[in-house]
N, C-alpha and C. Protein backbone atom coordinates (compact mmCIF):
# COMPACT_ATOMS: atom_id res chain seq x y z
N UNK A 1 9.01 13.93 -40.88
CA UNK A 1 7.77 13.17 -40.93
C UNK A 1 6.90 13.53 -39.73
N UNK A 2 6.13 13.70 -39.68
CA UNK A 2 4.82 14.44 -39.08
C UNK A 2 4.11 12.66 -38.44
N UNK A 3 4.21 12.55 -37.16
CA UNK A 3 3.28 11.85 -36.48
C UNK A 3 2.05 11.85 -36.22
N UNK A 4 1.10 10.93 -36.47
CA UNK A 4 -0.26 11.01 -36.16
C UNK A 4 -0.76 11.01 -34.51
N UNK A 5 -1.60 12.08 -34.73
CA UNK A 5 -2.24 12.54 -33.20
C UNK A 5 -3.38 11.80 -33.23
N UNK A 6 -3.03 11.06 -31.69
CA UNK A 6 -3.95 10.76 -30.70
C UNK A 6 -4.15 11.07 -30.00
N UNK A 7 -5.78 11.08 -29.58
CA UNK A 7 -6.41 11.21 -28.15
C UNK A 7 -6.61 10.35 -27.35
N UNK A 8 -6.25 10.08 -26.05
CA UNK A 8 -6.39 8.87 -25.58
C UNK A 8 -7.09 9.12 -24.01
N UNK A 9 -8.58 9.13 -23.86
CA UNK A 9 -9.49 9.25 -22.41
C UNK A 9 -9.20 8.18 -22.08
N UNK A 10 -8.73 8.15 -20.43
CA UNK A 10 -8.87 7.55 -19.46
C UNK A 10 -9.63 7.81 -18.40
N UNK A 11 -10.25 6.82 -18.31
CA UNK A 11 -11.60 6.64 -17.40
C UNK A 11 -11.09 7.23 -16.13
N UNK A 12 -11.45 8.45 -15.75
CA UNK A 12 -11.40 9.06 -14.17
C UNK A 12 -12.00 8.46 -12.95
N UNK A 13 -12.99 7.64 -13.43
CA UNK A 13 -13.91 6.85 -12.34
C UNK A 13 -13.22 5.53 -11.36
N UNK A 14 -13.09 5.82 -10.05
CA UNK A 14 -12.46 4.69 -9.73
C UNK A 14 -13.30 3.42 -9.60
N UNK A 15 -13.84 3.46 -9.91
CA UNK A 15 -15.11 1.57 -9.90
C UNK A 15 -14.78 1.36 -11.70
N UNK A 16 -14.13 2.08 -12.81
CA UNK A 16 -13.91 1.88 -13.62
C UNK A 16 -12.82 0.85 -13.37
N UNK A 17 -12.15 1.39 -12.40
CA UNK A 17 -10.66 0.69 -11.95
C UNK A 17 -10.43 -0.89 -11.27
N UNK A 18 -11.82 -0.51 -10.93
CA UNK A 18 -12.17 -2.05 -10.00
C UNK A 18 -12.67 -1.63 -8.43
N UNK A 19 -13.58 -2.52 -7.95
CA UNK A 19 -14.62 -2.03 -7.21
C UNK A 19 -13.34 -1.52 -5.68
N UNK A 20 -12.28 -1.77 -5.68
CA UNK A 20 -11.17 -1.38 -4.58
C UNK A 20 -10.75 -0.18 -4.78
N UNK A 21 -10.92 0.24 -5.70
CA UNK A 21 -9.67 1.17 -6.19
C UNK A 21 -10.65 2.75 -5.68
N UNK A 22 -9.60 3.32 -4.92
CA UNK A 22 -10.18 4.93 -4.22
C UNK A 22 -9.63 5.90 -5.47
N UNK A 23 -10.33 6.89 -5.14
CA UNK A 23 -10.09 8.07 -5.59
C UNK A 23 -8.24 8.79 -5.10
N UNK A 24 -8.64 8.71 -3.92
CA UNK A 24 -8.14 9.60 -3.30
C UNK A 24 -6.09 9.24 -3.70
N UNK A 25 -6.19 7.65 -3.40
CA UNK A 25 -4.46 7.09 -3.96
C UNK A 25 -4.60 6.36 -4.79
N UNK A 26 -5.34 5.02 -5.10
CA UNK A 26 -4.90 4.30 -6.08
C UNK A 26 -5.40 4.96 -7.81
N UNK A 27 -6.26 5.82 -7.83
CA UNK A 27 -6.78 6.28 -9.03
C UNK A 27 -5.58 7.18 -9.85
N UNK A 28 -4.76 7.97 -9.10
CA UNK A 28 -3.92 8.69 -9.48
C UNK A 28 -2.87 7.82 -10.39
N UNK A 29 -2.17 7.07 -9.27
CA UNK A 29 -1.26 5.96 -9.61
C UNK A 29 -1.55 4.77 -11.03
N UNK A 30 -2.43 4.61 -10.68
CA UNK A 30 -3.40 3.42 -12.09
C UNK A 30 -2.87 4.20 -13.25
N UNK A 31 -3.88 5.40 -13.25
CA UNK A 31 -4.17 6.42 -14.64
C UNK A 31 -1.99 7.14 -14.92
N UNK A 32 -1.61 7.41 -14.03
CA UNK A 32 -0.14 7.30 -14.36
C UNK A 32 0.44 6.61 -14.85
N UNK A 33 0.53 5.53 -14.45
CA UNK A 33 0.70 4.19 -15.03
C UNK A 33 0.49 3.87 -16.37
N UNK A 34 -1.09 3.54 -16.41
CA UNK A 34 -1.52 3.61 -17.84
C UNK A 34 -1.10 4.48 -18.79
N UNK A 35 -0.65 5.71 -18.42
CA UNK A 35 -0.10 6.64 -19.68
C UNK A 35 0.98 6.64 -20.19
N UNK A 36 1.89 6.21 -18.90
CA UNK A 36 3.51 5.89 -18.70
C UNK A 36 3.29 4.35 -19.72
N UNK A 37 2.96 3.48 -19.78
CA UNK A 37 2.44 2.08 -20.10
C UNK A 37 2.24 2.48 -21.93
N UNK A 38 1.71 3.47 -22.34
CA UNK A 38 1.05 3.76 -23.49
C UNK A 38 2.11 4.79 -24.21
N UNK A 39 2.54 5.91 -23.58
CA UNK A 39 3.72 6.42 -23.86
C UNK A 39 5.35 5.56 -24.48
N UNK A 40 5.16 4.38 -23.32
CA UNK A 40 6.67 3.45 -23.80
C UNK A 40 6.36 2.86 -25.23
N UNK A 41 5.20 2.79 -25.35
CA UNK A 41 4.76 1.70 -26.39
C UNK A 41 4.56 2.27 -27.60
N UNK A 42 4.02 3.70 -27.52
CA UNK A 42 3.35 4.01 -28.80
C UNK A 42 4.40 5.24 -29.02
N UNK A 43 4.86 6.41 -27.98
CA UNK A 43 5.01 7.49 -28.02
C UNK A 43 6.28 7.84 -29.42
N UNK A 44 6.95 6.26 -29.74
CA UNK A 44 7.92 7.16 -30.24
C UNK A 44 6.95 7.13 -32.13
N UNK A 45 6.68 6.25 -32.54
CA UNK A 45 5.67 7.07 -33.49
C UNK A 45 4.62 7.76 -33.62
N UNK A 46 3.65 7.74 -32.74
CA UNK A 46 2.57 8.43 -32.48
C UNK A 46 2.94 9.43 -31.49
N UNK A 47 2.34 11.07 -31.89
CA UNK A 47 1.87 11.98 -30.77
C UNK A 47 0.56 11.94 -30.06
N UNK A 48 0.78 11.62 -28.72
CA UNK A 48 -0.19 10.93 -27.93
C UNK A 48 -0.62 12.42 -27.11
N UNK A 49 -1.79 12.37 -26.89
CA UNK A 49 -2.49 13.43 -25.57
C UNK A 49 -3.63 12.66 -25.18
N UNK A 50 -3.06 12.88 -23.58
CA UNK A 50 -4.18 11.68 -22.80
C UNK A 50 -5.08 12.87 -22.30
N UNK A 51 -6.27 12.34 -21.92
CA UNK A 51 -7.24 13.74 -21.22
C UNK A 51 -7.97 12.20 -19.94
N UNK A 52 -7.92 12.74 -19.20
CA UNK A 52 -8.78 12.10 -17.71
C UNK A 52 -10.18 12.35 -17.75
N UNK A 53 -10.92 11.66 -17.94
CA UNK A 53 -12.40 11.81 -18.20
C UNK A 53 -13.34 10.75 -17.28
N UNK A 54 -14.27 11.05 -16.47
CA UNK A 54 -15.26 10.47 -15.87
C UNK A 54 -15.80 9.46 -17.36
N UNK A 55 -16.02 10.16 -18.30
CA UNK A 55 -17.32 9.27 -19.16
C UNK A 55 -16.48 9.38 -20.98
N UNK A 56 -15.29 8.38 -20.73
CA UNK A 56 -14.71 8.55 -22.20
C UNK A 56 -15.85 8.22 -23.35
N UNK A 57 -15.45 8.86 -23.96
CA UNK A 57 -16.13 8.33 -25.78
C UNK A 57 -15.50 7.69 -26.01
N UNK A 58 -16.93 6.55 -26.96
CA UNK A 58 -16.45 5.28 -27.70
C UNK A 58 -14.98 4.55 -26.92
N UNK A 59 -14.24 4.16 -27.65
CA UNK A 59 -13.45 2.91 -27.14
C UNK A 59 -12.23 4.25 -25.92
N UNK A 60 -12.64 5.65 -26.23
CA UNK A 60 -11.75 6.19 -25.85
C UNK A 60 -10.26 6.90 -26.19
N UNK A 61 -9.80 6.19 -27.50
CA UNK A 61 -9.34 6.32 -28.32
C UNK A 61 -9.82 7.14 -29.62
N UNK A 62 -8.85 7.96 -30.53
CA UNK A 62 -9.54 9.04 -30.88
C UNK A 62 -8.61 9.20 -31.83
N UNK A 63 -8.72 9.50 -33.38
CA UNK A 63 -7.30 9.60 -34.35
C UNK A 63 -8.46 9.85 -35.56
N UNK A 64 -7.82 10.43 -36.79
CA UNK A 64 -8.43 10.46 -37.51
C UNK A 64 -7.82 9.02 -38.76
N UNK A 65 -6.52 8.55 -38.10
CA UNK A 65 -6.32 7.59 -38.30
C UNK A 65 -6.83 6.17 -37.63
N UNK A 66 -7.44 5.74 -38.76
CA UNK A 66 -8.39 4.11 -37.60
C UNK A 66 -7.04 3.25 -37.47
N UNK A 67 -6.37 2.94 -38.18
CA UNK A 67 -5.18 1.36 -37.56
C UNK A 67 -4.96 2.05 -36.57
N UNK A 68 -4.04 3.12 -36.48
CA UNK A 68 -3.79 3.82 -35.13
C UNK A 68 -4.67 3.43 -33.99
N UNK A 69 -5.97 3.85 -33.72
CA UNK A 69 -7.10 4.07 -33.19
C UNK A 69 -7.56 2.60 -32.62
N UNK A 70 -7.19 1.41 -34.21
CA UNK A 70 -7.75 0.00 -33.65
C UNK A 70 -6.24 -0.52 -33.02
N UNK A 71 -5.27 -0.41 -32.76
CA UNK A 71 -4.11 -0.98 -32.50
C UNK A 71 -3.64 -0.31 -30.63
N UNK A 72 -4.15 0.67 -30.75
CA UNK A 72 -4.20 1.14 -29.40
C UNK A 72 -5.16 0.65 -28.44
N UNK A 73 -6.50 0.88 -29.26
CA UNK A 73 -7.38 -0.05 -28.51
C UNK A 73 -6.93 -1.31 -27.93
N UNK A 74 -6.73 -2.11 -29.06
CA UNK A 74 -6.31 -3.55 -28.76
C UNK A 74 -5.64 -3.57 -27.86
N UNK A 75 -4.60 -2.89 -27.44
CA UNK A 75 -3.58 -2.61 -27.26
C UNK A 75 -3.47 -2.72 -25.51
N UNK A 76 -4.71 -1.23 -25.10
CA UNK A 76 -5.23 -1.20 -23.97
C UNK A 76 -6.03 -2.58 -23.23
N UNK A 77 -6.48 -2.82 -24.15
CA UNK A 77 -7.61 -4.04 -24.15
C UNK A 77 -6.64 -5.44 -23.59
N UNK A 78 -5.27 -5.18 -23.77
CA UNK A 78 -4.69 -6.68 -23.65
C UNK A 78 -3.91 -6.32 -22.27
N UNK A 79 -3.90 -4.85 -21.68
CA UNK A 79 -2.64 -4.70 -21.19
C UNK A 79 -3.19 -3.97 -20.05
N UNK A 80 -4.21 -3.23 -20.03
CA UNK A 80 -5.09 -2.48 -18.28
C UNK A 80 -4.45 -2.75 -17.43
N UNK A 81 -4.80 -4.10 -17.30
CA UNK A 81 -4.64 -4.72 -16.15
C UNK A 81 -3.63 -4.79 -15.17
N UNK A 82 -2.03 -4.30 -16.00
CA UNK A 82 -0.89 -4.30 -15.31
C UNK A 82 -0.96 -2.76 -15.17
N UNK A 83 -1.58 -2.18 -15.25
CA UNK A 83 -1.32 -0.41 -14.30
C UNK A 83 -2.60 -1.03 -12.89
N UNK A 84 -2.79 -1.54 -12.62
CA UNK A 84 -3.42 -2.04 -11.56
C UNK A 84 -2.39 -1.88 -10.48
C-alpha cells in the first residue's frame, strides 16, 4: 500500500516563533521539534517531507489528498505550541 505524500512548510521566521525566539538557537530546536512532533504522529501512515520556508503557502500543508491536508493542519493548529 502506497502512502500519501505530504508537504509540510515550516515557517523559518523566528517572530513566526514568538517575538523571543532567535535565529541563531531557539529557531533550529522549535522547527526540530515540530517535525520530530509531526513525524511521531503522522509518519507511520503518511510520507511526510518537511521544507523550512521564510513565507509557507496557504495553511502550509500540501497533499493532493485534502483529509490528509485538513487533519494535519488541525493537527499543527492544536499542538505548535509544545515545540516551543
Amino acid at each position: 500500500m502506497n502512502k500519501t505524500e505530504v508537504l509540510i512548510q515550516l515557517p523559518a521566521d523566528p517572530q513566526y516563533w514568538g517575538s523571543t525566539a532567535n535565529e541563531t538557537n531557539d529557531l533550529p530546536n522549535i522547527l526540530d521539534r515540530m517535525e520530530s512532533m509531526i513525524r511521531a504522529e503522522f509518519e507511520a501512515r503518511l510520507d511526510l517531507t518537511f521544507e523550512r520556508t521564510a513565507n509557507p503557502r496557504g495553511s502550509g500543508v500540501h497533499s493532493d489528498d485534502s483529509d490528509a491536508v485538513e487533519l494535519i493542519s488541525e493537527w499543527i493548529s492544536d499542538n505548535w505550541t509544545a515545540a516551543l
